[in-house]
N, C-alpha and C. Protein backbone atom coordinates (compact mmCIF):
# COMPACT_ATOMS: atom_id res chain seq x y z
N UNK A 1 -76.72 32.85 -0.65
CA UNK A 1 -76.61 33.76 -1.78
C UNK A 1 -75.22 34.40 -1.76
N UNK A 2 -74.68 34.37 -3.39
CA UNK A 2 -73.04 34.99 -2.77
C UNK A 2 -73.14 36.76 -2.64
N UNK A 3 -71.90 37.34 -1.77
CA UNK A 3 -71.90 38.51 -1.75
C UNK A 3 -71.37 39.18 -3.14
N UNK A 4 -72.38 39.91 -3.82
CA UNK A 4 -71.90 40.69 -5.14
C UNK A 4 -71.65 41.51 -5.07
N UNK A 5 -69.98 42.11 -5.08
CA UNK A 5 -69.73 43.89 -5.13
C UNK A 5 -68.73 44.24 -6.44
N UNK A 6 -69.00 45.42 -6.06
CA UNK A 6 -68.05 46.26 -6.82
C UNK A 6 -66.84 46.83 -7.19
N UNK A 7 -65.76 46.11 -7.36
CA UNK A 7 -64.46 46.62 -6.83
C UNK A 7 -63.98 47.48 -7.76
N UNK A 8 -63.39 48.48 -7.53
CA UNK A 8 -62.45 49.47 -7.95
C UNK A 8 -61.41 49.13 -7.81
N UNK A 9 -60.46 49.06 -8.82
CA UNK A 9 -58.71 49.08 -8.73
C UNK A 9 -57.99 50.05 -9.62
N UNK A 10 -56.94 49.88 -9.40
CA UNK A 10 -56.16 51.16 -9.61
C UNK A 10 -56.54 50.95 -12.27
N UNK A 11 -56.51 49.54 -12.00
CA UNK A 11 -56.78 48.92 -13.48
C UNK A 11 -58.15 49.46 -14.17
N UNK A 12 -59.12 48.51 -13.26
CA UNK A 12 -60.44 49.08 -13.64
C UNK A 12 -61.36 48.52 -12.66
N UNK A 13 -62.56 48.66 -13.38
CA UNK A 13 -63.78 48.18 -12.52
C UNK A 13 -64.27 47.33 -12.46
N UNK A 14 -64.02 45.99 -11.51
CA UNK A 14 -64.78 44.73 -11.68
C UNK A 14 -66.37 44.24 -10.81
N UNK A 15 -66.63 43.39 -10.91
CA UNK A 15 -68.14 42.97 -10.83
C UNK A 15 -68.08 41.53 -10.06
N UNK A 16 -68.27 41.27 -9.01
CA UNK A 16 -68.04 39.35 -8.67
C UNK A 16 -68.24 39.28 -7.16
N UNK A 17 -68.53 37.76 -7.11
CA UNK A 17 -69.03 37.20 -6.20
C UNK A 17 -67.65 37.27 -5.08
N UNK A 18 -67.43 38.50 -4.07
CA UNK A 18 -66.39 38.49 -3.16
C UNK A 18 -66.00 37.43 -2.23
N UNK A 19 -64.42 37.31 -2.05
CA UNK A 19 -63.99 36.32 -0.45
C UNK A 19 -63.08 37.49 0.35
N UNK A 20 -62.47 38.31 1.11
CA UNK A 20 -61.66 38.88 1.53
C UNK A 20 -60.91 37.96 2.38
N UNK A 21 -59.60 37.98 2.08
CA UNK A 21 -58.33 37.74 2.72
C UNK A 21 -57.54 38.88 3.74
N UNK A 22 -56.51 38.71 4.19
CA UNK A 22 -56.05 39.15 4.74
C UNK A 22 -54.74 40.44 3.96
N UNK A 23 -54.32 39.92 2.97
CA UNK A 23 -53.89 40.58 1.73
C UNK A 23 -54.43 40.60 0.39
N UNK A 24 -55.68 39.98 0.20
CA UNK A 24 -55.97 40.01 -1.34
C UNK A 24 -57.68 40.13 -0.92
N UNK A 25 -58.12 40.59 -2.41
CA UNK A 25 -59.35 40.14 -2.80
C UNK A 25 -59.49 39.11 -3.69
N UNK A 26 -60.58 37.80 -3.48
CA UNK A 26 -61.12 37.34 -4.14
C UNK A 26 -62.35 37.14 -4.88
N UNK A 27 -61.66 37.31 -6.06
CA UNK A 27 -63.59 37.47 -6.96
C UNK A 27 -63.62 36.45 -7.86
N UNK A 28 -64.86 35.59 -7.49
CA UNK A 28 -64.88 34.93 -8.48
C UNK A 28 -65.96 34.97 -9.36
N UNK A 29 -66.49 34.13 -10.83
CA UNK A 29 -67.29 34.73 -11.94
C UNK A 29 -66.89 36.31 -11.67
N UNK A 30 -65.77 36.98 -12.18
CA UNK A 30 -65.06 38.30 -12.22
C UNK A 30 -66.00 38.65 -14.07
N UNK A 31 -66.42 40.16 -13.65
CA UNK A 31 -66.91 40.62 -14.87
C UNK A 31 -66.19 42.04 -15.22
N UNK A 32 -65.03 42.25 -15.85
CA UNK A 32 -64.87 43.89 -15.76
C UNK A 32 -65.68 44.68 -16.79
N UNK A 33 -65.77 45.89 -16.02
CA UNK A 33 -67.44 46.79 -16.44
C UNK A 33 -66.63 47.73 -17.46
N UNK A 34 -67.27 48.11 -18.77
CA UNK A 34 -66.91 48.93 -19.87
C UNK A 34 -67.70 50.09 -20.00
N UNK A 35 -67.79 50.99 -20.58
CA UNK A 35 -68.48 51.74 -20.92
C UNK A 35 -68.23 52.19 -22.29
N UNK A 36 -69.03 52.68 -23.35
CA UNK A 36 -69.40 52.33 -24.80
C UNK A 36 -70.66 53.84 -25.01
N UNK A 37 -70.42 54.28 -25.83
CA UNK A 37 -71.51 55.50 -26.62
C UNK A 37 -72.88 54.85 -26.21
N UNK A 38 -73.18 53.51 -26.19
CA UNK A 38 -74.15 52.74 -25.76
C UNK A 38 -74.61 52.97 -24.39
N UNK A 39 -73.66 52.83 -23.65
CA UNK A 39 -74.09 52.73 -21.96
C UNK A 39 -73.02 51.75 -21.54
N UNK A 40 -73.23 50.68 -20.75
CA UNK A 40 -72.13 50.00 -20.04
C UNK A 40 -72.13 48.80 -20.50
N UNK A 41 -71.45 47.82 -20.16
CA UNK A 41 -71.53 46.47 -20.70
C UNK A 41 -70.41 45.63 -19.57
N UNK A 42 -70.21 44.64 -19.55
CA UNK A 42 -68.97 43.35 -19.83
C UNK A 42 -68.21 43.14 -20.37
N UNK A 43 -67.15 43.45 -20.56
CA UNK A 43 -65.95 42.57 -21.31
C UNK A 43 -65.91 41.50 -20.99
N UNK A 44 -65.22 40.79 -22.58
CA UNK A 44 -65.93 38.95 -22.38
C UNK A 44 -64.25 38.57 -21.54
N UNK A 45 -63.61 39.62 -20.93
CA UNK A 45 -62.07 38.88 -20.07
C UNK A 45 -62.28 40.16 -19.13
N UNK A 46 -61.20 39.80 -18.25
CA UNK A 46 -60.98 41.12 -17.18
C UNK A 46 -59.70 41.67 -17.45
N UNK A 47 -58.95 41.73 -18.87
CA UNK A 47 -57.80 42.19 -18.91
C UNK A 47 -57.59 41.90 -20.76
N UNK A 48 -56.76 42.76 -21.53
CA UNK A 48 -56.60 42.66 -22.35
C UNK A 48 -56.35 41.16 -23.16
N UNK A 49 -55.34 40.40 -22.55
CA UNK A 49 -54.55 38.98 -22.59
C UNK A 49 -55.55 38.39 -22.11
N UNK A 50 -56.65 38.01 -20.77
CA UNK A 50 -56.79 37.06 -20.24
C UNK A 50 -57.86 36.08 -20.68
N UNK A 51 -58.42 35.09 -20.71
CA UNK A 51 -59.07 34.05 -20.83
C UNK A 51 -60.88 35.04 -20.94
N UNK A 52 -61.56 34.25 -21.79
CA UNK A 52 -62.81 34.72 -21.85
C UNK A 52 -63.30 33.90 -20.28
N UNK A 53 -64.06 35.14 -19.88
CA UNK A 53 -64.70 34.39 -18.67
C UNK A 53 -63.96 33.74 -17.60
N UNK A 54 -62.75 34.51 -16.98
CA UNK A 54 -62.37 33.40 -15.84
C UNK A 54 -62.65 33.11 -14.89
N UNK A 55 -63.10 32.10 -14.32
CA UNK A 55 -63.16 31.62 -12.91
C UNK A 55 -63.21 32.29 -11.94
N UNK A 56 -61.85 33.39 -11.61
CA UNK A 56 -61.70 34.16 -10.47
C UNK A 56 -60.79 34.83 -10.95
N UNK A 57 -60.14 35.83 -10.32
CA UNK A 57 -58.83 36.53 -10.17
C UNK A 57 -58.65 36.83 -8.56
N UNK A 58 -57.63 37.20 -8.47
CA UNK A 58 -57.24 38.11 -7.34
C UNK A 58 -56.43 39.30 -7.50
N UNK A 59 -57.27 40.04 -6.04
CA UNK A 59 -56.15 41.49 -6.54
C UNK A 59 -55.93 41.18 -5.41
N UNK A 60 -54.75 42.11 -5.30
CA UNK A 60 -53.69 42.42 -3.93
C UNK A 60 -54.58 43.70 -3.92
N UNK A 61 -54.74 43.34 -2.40
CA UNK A 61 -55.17 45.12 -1.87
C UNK A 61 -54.56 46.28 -2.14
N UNK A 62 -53.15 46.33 -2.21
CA UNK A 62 -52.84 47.97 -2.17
C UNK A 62 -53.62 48.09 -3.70
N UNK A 63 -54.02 47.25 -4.88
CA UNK A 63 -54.02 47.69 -5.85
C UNK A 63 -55.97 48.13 -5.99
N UNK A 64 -56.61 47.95 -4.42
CA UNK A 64 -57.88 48.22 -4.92
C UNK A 64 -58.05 49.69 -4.50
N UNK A 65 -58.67 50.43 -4.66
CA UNK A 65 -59.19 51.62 -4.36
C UNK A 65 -60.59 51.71 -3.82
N UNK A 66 -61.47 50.97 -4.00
CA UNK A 66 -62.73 51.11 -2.73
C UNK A 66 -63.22 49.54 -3.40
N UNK A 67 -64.34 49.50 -2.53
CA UNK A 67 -65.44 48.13 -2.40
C UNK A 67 -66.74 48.75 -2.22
N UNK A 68 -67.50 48.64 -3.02
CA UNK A 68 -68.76 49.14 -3.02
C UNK A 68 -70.48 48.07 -3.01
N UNK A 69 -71.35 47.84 -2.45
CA UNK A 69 -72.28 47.52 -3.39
C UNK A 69 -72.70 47.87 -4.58
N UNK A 70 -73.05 46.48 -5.01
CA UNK A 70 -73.60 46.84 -6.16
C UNK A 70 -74.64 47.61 -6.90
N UNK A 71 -74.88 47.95 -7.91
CA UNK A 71 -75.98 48.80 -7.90
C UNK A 71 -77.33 47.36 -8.28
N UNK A 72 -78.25 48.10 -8.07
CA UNK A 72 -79.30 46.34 -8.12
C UNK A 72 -79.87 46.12 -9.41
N UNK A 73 -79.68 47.29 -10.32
CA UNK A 73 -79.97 47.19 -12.16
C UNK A 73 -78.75 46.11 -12.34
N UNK A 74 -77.23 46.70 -12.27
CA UNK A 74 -75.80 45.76 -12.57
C UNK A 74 -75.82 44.72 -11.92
N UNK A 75 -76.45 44.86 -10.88
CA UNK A 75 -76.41 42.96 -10.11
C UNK A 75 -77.07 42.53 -11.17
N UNK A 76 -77.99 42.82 -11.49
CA UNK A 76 -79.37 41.91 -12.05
C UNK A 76 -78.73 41.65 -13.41
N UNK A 77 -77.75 42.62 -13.97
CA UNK A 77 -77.37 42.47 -15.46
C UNK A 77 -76.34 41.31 -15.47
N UNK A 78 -75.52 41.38 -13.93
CA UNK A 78 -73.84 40.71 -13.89
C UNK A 78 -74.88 39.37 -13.27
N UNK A 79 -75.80 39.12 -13.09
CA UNK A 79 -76.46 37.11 -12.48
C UNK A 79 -77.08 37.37 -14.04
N UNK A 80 -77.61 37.81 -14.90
CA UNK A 80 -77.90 37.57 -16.19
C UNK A 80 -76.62 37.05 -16.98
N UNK A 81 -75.27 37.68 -16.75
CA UNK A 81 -74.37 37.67 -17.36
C UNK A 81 -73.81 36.30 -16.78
N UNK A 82 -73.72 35.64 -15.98
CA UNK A 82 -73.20 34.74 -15.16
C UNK A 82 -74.00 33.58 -14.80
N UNK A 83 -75.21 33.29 -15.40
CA UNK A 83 -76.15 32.50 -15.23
C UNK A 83 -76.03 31.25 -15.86
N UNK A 84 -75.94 30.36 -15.55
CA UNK A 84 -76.15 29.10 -16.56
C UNK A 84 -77.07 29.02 -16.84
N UNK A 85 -78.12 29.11 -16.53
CA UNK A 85 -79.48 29.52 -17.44
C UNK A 85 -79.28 30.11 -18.86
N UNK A 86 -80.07 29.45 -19.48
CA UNK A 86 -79.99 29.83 -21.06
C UNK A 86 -82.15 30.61 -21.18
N UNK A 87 -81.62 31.73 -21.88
CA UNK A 87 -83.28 32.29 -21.68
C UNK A 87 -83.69 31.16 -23.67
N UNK A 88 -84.98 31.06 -23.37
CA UNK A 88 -85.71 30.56 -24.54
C UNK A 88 -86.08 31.84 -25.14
């Protein structure tokens, strides 16, 4: 099962399946988390410019600010969000 956390960066807040390096983080299926009059959501990129849905990113550490678990409602929303499963 992959490890799902929470990263904080100095940018924003992302959502993904972690690798730690020695200078970077790797996340891949990367979801950055929004918040909306609604409640929270996904943005369909992790950056204004970038690709719907990418693969991975990496941050350079100095640019993260903590690593957290996830909360287990947002896990459950970010493997809904990331699922190849299609619901009927």
């Amino acid at each position: 099962m992959a490890d799902i956390k929470t990263v904080v960066t100095t940018y924003g807040e992302y959502i993904g399946e972690i690798e730690e390096g020695a200078d970077v983080i790797r996340l891949k299926n990367p979801r950055m988390v929004i918040q909306s009059q609604e409640g929270f959501g996904f943005a369909k990129g992790v950056c204004v410019t970038s690709v719907e849905s990418p693969e991975e990113i990496i941050l350079k550490k100095p640019q993260v600010v903590l690593v957290v678990d996830t909360h287990a409602d947002v896990k459950k929303a970010y493997e809904e969000a990331t699922s190849v499963i299609e619901r009927v």
